[in-house]
C-alpha atoms as a PDB file:
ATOM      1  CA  UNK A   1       0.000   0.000   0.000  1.00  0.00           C
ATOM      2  CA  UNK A   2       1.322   3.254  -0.897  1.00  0.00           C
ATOM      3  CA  UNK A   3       1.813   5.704   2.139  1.00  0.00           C
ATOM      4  CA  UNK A   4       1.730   9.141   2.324  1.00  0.00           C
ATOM      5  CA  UNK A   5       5.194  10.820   3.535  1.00  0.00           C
ATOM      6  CA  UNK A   6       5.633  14.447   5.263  1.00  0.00           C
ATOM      7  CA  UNK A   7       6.494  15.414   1.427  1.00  0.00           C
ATOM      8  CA  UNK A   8       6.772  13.826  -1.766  1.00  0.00           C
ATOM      9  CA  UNK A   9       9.658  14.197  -4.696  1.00  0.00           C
ATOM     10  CA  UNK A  10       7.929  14.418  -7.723  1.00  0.00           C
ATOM     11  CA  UNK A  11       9.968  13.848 -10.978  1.00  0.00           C
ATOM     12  CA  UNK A  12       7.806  14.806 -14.465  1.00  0.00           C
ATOM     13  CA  UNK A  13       9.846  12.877 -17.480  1.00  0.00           C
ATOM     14  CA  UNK A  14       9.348  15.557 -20.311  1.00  0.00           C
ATOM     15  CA  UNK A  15       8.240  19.229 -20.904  1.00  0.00           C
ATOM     16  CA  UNK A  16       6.160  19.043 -24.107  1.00  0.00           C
ATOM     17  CA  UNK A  17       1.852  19.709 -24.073  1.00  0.00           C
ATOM     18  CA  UNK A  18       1.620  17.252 -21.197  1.00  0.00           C
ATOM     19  CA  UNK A  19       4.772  17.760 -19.205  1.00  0.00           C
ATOM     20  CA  UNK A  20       4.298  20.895 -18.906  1.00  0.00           C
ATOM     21  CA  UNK A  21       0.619  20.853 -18.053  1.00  0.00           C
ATOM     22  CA  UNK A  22       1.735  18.160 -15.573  1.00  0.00           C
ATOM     23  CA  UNK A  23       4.182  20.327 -14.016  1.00  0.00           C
ATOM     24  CA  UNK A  24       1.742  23.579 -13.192  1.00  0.00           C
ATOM     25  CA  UNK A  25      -0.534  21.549 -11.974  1.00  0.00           C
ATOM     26  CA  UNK A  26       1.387  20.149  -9.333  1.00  0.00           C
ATOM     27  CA  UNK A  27       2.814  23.222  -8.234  1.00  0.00           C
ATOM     28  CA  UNK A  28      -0.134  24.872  -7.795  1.00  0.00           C
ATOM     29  CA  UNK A  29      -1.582  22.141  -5.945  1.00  0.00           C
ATOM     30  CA  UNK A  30       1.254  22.429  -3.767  1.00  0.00           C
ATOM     31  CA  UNK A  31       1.508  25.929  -3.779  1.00  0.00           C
ATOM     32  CA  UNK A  32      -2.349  26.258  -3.111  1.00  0.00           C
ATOM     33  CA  UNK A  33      -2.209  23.557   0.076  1.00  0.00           C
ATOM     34  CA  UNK A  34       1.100  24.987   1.198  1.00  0.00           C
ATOM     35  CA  UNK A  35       3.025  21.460   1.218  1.00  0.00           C
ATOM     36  CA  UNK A  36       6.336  20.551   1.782  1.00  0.00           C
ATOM     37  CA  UNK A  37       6.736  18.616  -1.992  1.00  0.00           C
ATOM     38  CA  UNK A  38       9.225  18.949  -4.687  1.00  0.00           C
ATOM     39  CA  UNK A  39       8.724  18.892  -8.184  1.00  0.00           C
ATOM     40  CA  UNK A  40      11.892  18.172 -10.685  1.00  0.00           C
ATOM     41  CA  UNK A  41      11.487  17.991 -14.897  1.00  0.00           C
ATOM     42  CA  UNK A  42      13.838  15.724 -16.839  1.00  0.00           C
ATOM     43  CA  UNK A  43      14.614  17.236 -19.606  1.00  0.00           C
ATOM     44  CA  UNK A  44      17.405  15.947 -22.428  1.00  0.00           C
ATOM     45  CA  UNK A  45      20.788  18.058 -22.053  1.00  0.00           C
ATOM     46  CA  UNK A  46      20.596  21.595 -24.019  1.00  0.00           C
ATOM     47  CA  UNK A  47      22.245  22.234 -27.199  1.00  0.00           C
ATOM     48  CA  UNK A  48      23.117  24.612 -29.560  1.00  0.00           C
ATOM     49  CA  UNK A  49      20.096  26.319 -30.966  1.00  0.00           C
ATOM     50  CA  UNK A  50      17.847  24.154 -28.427  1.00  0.00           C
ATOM     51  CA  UNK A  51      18.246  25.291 -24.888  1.00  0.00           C
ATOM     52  CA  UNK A  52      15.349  23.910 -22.878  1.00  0.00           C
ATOM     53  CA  UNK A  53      13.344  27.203 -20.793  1.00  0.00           C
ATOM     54  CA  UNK A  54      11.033  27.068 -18.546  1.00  0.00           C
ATOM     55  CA  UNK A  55      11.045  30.730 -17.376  1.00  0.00           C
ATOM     56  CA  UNK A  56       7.332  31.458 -16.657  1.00  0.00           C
ATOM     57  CA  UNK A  57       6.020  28.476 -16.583  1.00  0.00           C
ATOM     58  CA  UNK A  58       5.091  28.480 -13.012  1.00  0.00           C
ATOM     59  CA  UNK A  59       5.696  30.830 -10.234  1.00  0.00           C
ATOM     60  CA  UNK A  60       6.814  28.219  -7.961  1.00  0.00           C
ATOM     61  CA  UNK A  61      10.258  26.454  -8.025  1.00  0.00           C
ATOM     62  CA  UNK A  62      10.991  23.732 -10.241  1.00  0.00           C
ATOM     63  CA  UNK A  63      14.311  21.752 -10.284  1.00  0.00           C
ATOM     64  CA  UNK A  64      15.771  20.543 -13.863  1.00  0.00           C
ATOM     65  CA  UNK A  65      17.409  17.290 -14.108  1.00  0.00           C
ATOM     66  CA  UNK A  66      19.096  16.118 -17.513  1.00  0.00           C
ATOM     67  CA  UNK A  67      19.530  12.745 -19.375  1.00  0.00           C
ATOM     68  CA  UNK A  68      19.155  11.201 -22.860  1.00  0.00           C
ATOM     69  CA  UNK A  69      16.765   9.206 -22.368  1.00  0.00           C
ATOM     70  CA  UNK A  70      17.196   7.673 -25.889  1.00  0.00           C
ATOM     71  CA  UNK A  71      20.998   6.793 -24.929  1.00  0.00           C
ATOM     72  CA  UNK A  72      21.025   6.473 -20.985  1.00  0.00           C
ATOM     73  CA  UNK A  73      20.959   2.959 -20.387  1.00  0.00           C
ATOM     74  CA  UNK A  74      18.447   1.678 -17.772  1.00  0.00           C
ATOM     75  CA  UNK A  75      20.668   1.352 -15.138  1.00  0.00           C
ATOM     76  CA  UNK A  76      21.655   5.086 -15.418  1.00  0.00           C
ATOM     77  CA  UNK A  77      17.685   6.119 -15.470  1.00  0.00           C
ATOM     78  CA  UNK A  78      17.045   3.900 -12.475  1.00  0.00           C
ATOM     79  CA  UNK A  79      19.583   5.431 -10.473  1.00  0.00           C
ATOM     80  CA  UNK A  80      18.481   8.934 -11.322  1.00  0.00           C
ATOM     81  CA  UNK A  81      14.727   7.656 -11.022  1.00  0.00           C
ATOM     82  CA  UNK A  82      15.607   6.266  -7.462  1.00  0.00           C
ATOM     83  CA  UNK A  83      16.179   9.856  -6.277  1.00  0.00           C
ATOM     84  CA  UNK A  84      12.741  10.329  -6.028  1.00  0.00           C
ATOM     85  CA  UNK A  85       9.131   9.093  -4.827  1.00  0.00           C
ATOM     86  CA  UNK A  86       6.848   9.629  -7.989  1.00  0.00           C
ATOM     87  CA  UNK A  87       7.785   9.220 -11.075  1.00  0.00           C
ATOM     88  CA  UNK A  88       5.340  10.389 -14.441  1.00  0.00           C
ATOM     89  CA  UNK A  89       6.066   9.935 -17.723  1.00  0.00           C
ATOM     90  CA  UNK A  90       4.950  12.313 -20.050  1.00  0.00           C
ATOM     91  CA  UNK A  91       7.226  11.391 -22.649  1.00  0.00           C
ATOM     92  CA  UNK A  92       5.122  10.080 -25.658  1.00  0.00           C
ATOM     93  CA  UNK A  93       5.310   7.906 -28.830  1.00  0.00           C
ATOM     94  CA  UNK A  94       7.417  10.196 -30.322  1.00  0.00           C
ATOM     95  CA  UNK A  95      10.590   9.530 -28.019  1.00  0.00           C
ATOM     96  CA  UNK A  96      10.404   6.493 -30.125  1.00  0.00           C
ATOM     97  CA  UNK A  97      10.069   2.831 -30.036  1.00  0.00           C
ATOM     98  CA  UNK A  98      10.947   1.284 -26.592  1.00  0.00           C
ATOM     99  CA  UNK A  99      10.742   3.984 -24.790  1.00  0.00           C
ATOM    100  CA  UNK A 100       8.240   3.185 -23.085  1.00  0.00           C
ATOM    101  CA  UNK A 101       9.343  -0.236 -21.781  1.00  0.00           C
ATOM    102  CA  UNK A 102      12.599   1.441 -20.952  1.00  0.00           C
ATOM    103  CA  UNK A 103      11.506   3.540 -18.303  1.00  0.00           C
ATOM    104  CA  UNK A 104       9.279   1.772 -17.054  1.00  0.00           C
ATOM    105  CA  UNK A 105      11.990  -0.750 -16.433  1.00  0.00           C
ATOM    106  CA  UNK A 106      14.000   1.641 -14.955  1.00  0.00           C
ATOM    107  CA  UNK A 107      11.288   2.979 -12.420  1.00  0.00           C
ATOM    108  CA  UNK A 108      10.650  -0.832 -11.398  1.00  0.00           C
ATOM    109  CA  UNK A 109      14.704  -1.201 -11.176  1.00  0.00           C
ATOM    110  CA  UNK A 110      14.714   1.906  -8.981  1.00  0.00           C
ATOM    111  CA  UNK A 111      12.286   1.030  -6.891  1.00  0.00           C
ATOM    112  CA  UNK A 112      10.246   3.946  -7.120  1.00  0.00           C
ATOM    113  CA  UNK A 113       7.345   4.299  -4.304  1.00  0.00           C
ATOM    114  CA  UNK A 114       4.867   5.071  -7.704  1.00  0.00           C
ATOM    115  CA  UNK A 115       4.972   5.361 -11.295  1.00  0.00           C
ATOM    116  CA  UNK A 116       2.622   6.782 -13.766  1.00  0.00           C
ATOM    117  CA  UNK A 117       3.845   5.634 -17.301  1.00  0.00           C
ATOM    118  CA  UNK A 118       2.450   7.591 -20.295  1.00  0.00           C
ATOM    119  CA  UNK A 119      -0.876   5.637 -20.607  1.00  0.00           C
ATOM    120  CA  UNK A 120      -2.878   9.187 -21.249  1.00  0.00           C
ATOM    121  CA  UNK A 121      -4.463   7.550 -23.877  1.00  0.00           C
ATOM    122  CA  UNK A 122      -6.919   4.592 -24.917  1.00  0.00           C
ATOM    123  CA  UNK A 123      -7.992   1.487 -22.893  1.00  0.00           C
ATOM    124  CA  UNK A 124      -5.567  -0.694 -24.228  1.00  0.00           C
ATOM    125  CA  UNK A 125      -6.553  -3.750 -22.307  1.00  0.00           C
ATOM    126  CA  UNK A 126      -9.544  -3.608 -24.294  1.00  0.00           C
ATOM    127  CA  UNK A 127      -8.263  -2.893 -27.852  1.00  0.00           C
ATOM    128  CA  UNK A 128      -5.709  -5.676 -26.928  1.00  0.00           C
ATOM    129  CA  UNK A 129      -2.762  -6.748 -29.213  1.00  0.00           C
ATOM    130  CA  UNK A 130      -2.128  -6.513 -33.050  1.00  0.00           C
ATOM    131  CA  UNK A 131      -4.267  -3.193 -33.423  1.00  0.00           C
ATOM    132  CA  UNK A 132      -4.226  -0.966 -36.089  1.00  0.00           C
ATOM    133  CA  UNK A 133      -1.954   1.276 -34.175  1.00  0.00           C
ATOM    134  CA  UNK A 134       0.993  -1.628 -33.265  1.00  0.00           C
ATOM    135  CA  UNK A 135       2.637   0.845 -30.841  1.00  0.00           C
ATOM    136  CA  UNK A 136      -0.323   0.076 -28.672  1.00  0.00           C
ATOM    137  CA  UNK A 137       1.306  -3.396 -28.709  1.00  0.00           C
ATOM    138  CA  UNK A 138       4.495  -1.324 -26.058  1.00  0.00           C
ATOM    139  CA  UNK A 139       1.467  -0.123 -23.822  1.00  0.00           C
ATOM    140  CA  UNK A 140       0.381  -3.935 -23.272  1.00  0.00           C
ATOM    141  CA  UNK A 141       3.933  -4.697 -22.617  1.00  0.00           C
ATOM    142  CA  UNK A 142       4.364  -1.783 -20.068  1.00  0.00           C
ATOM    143  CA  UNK A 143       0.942  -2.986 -17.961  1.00  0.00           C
ATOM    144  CA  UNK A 144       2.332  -6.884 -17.985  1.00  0.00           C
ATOM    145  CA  UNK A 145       5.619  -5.436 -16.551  1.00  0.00           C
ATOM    146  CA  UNK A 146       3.697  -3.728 -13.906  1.00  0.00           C
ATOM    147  CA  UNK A 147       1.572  -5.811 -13.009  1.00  0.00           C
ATOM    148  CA  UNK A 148       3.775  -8.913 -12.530  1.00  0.00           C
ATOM    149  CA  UNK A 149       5.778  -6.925  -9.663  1.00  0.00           C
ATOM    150  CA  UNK A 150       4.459  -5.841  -6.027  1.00  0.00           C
ATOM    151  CA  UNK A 151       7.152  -3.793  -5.349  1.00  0.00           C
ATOM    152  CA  UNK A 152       6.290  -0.311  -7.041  1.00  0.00           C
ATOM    153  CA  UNK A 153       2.988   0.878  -7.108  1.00  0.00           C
ATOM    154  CA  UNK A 154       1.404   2.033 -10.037  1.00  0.00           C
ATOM    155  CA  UNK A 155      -1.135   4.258 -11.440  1.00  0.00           C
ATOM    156  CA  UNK A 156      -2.779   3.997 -15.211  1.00  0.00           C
ATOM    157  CA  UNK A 157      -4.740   7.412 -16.075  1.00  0.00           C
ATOM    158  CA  UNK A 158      -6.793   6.885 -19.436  1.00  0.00           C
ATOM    159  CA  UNK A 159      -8.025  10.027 -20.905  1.00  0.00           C
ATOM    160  CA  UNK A 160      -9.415   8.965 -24.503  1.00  0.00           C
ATOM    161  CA  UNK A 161      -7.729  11.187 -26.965  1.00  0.00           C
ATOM    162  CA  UNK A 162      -6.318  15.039 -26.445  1.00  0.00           C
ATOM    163  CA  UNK A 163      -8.831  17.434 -27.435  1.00  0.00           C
ATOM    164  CA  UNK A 164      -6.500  19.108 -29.421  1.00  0.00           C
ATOM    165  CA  UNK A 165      -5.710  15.896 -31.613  1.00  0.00           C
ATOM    166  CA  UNK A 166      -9.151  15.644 -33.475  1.00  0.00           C
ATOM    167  CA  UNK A 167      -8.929  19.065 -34.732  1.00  0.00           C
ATOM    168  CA  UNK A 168      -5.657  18.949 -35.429  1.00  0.00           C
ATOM    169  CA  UNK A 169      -5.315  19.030 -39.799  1.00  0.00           C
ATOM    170  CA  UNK A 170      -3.430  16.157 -40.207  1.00  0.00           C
ATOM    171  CA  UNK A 171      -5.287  13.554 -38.326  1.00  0.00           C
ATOM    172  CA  UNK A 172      -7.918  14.483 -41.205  1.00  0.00           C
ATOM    173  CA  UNK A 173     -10.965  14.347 -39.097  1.00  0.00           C
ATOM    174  CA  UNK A 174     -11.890  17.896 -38.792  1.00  0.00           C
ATOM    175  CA  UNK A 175     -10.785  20.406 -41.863  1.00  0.00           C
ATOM    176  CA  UNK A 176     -11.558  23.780 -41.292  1.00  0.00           C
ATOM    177  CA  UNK A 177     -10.216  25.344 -44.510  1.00  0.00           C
ATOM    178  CA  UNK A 178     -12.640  22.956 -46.858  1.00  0.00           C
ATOM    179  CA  UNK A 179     -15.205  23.026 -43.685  1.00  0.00           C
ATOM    180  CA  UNK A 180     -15.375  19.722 -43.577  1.00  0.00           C
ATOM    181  CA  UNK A 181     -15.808  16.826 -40.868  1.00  0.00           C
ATOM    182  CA  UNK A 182     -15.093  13.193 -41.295  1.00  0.00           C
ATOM    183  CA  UNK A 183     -16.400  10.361 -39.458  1.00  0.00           C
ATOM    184  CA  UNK A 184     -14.103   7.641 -38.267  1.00  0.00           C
ATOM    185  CA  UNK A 185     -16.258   4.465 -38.798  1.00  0.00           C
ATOM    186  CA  UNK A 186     -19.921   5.221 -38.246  1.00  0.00           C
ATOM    187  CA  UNK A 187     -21.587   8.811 -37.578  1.00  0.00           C
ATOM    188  CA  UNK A 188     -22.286   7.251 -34.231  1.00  0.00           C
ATOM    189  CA  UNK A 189     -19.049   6.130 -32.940  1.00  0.00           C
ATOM    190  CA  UNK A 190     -17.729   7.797 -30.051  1.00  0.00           C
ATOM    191  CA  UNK A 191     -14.748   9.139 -28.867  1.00  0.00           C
ATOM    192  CA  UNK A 192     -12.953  10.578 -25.273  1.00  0.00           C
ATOM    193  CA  UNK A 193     -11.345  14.104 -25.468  1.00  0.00           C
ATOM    194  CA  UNK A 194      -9.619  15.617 -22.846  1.00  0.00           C
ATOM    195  CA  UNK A 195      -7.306  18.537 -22.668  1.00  0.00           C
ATOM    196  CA  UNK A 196      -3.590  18.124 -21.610  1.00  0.00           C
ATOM    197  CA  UNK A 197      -4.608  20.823 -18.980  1.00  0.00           C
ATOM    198  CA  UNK A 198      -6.954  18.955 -17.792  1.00  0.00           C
ATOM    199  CA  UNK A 199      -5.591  15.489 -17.719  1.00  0.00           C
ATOM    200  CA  UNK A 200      -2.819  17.295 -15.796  1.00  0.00           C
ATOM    201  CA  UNK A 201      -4.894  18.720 -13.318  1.00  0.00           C
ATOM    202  CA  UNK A 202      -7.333  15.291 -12.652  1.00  0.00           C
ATOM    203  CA  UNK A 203      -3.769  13.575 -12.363  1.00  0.00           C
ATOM    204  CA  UNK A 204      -2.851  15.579  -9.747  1.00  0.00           C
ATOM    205  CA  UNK A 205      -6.101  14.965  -8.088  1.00  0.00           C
ATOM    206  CA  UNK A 206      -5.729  11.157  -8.462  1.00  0.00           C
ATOM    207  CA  UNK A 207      -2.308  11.805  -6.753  1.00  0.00           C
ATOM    208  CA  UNK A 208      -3.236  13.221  -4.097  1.00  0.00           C
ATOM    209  CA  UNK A 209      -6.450  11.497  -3.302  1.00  0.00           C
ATOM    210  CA  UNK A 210      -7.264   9.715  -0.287  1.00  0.00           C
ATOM    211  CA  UNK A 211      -7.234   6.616   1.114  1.00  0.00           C
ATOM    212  CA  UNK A 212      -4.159   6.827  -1.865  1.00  0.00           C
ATOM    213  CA  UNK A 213      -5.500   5.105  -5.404  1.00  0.00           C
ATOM    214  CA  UNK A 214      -2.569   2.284  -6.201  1.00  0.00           C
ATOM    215  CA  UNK A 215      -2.669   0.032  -8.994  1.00  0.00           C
ATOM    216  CA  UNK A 216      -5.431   0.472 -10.751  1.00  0.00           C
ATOM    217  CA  UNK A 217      -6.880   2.016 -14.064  1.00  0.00           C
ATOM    218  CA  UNK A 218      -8.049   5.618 -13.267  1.00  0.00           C
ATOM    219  CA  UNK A 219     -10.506   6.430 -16.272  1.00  0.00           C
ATOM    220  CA  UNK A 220     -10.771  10.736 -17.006  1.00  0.00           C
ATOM    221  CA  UNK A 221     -13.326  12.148 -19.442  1.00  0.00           C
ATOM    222  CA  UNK A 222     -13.503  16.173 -20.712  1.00  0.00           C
ATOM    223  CA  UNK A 223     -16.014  14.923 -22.996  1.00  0.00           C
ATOM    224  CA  UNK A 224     -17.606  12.346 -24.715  1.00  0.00           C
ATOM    225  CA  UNK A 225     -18.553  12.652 -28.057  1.00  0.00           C
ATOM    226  CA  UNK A 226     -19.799  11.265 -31.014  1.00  0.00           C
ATOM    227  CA  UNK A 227     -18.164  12.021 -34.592  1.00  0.00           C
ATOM    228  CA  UNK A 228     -22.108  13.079 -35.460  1.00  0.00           C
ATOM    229  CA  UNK A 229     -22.006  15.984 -32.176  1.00  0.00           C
ATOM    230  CA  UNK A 230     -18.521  16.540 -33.494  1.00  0.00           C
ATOM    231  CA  UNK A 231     -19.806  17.912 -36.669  1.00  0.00           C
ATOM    232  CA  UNK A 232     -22.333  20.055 -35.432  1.00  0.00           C
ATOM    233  CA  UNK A 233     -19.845  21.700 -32.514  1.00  0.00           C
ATOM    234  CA  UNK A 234     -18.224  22.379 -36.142  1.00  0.00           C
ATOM    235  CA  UNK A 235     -21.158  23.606 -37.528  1.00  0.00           C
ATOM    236  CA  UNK A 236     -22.339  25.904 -34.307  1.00  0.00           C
ATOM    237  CA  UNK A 237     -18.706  27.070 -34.111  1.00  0.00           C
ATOM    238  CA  UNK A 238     -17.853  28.362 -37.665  1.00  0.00           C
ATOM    239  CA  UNK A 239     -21.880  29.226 -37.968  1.00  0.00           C
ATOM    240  CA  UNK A 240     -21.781  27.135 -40.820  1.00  0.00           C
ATOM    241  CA  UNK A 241     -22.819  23.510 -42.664  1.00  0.00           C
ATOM    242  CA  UNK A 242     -19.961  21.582 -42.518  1.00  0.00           C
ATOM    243  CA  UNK A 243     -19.576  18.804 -45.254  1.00  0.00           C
ATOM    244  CA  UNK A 244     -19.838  15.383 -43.598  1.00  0.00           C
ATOM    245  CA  UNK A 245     -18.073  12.209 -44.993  1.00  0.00           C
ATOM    246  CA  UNK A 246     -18.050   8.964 -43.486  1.00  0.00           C
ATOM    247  CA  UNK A 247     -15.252   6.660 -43.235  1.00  0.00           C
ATOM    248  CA  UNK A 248     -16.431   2.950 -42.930  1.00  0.00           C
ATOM    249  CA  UNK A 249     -14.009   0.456 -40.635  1.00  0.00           C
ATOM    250  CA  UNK A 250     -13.433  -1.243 -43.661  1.00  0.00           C
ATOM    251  CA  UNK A 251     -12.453   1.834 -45.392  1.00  0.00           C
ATOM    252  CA  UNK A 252      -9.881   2.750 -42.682  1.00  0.00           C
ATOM    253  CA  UNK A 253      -8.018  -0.569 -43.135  1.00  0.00           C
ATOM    254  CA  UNK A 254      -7.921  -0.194 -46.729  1.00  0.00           C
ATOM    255  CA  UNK A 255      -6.291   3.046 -46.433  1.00  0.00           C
ATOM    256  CA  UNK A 256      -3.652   1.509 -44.065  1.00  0.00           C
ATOM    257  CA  UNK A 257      -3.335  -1.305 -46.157  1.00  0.00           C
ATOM    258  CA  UNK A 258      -2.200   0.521 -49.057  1.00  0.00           C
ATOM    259  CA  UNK A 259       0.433   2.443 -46.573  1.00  0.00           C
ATOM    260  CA  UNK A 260       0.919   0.789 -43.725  1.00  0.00           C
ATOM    261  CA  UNK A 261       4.010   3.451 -41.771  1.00  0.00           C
ATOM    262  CA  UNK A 262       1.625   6.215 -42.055  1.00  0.00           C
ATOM    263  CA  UNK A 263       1.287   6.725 -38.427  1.00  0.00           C
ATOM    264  CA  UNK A 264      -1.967   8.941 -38.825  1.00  0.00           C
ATOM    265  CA  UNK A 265      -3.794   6.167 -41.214  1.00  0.00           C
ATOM    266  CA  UNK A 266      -2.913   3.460 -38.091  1.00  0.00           C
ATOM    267  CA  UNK A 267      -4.642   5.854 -35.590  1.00  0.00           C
ATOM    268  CA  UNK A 268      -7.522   6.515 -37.656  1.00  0.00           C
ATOM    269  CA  UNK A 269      -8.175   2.863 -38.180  1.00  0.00           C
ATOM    270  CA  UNK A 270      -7.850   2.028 -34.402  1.00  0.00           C
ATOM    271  CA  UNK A 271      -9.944   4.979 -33.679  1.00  0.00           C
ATOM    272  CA  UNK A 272     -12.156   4.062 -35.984  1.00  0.00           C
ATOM    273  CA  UNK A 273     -12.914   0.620 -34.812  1.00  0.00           C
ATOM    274  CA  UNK A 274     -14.553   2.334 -31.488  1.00  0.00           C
ATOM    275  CA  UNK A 275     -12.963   0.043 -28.809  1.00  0.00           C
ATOM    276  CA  UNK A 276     -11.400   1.326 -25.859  1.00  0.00           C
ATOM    277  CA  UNK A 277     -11.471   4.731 -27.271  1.00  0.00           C
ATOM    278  CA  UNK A 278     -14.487   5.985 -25.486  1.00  0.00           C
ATOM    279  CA  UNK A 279     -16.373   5.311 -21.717  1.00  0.00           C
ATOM    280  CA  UNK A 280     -19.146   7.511 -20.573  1.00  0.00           C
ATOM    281  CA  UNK A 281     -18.442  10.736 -18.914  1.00  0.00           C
ATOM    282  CA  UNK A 282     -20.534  10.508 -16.105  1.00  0.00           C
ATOM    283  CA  UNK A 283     -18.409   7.770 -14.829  1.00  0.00           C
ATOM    284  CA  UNK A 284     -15.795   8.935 -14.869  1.00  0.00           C
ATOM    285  CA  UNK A 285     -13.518  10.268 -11.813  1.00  0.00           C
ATOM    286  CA  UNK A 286     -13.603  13.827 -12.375  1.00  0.00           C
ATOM    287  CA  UNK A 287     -17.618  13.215 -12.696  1.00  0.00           C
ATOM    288  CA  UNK A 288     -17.366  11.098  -9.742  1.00  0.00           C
ATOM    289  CA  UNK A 289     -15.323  13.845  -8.012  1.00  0.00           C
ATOM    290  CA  UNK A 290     -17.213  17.326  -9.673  1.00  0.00           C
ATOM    291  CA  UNK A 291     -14.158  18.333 -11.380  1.00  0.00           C
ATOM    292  CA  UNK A 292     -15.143  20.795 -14.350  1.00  0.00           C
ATOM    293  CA  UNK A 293     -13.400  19.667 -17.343  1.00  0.00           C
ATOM    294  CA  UNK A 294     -13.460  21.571 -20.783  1.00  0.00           C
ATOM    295  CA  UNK A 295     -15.802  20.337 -23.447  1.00  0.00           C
ATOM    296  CA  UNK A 296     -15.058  19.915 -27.136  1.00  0.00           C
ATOM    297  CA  UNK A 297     -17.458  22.718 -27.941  1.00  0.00           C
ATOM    298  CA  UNK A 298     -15.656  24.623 -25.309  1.00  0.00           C
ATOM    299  CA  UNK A 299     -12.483  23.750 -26.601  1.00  0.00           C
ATOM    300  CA  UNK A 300     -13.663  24.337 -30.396  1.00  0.00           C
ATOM    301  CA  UNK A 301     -15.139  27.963 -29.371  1.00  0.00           C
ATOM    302  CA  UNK A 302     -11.787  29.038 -27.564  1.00  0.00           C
ATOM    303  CA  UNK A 303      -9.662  28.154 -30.720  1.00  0.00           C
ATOM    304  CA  UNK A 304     -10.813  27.341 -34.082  1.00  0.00           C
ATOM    305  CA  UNK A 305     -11.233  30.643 -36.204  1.00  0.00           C
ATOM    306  CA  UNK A 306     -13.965  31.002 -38.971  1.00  0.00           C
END
């Protein structure tokens, strides 16, 4: 069982959307309850023409740790990971194959009071192995190797897909320019947004909740949606009538088929298929808790343009 100390060491892998969302919303949870706990950002060593700032990013203090996390070996990240009592990964797919299973072998290997591996995603107990998407394949992989050990405790925070992804141009799903809005199998399958803010700040809720949650599958929502209210959020938004084209399950594979590395194709397909992409908002724990979260129209109104 995972105990509460006087103050926790927080280390936040990464300072992209997420990390950085991660990071102000734990210090201003601490800053707000006036606790003792420290939070430190691994970030890769600076270069030439790509220091790493994080001036104004959050009033409190924030310590910076460094490591190549694509060359460190696991030993190296376990000993820097042992340094501390919470460790959260918000380093995605795009640190690259392995990743994944790398630090979370190195959090196990440091024997790290709790880890929260980049799962801020899909249910991917349910979509299982050999999906559309075969990084998903890594997630399994990363949930076996927790799961087999009783020495770290873990938490798993699902949040659907990032509210920004579905409007974002080249996931093809919502075109602004040719005002246009395409379904991803049926006009009635459904789909979890939530913000990075948000998933941040209901992660630091599920950190800091009591009795403590430990090893389990914490399941967030901002909205639920289906690609049909999608298209009229569109519609209400631009004040306009969107074109609406539906893309069958059958004609998501055959557009992976015919190029199967396109990384956008492979999440349209697994999106498409509707399992373990979506769970109803009204169970989930910020609904459970009455946390406000940001809703796709909300989200839509604050940033697409007509």
């Amino acid at each position: 069982m995972f105990s509460v100390t006087p103050s926790t060491r927080f280390l936040v892998i990464g300072a992209g959307e997420l990390g950085r969302a991660m990071i102000t919303a734990l210090t201003d949870h601490i800053a707000a309850h006036h606790l003792d706990d420290t939070v430190t950002v691994l970030l890769r060593p600076p270069s030439e023409g790509r220091p790493h700032r994080l001036d104004g990013l959050t009033a409190a203090p924030v310590a910076v740790v460094h490591a190549d996390i694509a060359s460190a070996s696991p030993s190296d990240l376990a000993a820097l990971f042992s340094n501390y009592d919470t460790v959260i990964s918000c380093l995605g797919f795009a640190a690259g194959r392995g990743t994944q299973r790398k630090l979370t072998s190195a959090a196990l290997a440091a024997g790290v009071k709790r880890y929260l591996p980049w799962q801020f995603g899909a249910d991917y107990d349910l979509i299982g192995r050999g999906s559309p998407q075969d990084l998903f394949d890594e997630q399994l992989d990363v949930r076996d190797l927790l799961r087999a050990q009783h020495q770290t405790n873990w938490i798993i925070v699902s949040a659907g897909m990032f509210t920004s992804f579905v409007f974002e141009p080249d996931f093809g799903v919502v075109d602004t320019a040719s005002r246009t809005v395409r379904a991803l199998g049926s006009w009635d399958t459904e789909v979890t947004l939530t913000t990075a803010e948000d998933i941040a700040k209901l992660t630091t809720a599920v950190l800091y909740t009591q009795p403590p949650i430990v090893n389990d599958v914490v399941y967030i929502a901002g909205d639920t949606i289906t690609y049909r209210d999608l298209a009229d959020i569109v519609d209400r938004t631009l004040h306009t009538q969107v074109s609406r084209i539906e893309l069958s399950v059958q004609q998501l594979h055959d557009e992976l088929a015919a190029d199967p590395t396109d990384t956008m194709k492979k999440y349209r397909a697994v999106f498409g298929e509707g399992v373990g992409v979506a769970w109803p908002k009204a169970q989930s724990f910020n609904a459970r808790n009455n946390i406000p979260t940001t809703t796709a129209e909300q989200w839509a109104r604050q940033h697409l343009t007509s």
